[in-house]
Protein backbone atom coordinates (compact mmCIF):
# COMPACT_ATOMS: atom_id res chain seq x y z
CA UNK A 1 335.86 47.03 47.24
CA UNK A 2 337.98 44.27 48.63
CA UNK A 3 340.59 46.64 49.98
CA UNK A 4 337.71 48.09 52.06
CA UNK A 5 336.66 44.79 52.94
CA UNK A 6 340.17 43.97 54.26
CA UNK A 7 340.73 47.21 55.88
CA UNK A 8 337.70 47.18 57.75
CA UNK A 9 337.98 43.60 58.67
CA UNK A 10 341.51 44.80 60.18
CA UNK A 11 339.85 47.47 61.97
CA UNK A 12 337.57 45.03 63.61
CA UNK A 13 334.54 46.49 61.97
CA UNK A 14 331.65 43.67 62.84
CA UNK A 15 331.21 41.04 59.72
CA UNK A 16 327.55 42.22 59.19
CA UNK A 17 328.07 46.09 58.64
CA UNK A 18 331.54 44.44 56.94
CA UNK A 19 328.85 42.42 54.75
CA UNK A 20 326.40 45.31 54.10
CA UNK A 21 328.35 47.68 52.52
CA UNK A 22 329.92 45.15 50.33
CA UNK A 23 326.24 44.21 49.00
CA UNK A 24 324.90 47.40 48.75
CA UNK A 25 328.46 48.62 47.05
CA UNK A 26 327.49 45.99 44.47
CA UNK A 27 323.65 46.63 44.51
CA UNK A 28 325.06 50.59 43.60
CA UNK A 29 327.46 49.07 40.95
CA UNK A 30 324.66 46.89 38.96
CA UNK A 31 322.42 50.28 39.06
CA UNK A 32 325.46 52.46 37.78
CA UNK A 33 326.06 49.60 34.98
CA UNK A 34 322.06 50.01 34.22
CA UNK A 35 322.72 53.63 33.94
CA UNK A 36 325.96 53.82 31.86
CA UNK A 37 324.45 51.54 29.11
CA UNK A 38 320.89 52.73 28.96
CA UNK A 39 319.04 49.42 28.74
CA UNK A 40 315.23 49.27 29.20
CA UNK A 41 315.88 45.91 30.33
CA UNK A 42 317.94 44.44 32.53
CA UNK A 43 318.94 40.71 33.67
CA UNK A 44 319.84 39.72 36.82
CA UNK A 45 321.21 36.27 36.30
CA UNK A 46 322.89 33.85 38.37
CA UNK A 47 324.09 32.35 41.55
CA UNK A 48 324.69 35.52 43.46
CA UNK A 49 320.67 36.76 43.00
CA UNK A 50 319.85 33.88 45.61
CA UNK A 51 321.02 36.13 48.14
CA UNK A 52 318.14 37.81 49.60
CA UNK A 53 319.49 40.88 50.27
CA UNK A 54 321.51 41.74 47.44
CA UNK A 55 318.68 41.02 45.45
CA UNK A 56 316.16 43.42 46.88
CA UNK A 57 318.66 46.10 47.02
CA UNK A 58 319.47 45.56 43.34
CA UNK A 59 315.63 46.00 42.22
CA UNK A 60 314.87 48.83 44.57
CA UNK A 61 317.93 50.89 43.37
CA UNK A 62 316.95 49.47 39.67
CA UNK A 63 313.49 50.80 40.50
CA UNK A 64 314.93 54.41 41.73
CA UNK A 65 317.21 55.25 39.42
CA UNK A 66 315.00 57.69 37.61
CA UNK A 67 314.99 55.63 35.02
CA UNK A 68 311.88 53.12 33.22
CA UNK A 69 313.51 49.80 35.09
CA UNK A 70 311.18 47.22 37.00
CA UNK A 71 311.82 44.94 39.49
CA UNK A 72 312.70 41.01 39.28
CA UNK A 73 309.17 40.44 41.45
CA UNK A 74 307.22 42.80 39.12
CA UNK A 75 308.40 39.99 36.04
CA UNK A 76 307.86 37.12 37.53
CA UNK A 77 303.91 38.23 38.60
CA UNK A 78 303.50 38.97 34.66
CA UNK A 79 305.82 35.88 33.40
CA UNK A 80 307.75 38.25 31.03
CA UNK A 81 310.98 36.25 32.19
CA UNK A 82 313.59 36.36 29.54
CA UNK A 83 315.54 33.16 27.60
CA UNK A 84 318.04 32.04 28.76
CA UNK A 85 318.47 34.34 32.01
CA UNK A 86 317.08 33.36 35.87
CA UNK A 87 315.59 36.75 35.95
CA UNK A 88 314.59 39.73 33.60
CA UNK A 89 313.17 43.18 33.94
CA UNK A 90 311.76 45.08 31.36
CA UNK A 91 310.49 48.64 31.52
């Protein structure tokens, strides 16, 4: 992912397509992760989650993936947040 970052920054690709793809490449990664360990519930925790857009494209990909995951929203409206964690999302 960096790699691409740096080759596209060479290629004088502008910063906010630069910036998109590197969000949504993680968005794809924390729905893969979801996938590959078959949680019902997921955590999205931390400093990163601030960010707007990774954020939403985390919970709608969560929300997609065919599988019983919810959205970070969806918890907070029913206060089902988990211990210890900034967010949680249970199915």
């Amino acid at each position: 992912m960096i790699e691409a970052v740096l080759a596209d920054t060479k290629r004088g690709v502008p910063i906010s397509a630069i910036s998109a793809r590197f969000h949504n490449a993680l968005a794809e990664s924390i729905v893969a992760v979801a996938r590959r360990v078959g949680q019902e519930r997921v955590a999205l925790s931390g400093g990163c989650f601030q960010n707007r857009y990774l954020t939403e494209r985390a919970v709608w990909g969560l929300r997609t993936a065919g599988s019983a995951l919810t959205g970070i929203s969806e918890c907070r409206q029913r206060r089902r947040d988990c211990p210890g964690s900034n967010h949680c999302c249970r199915a």
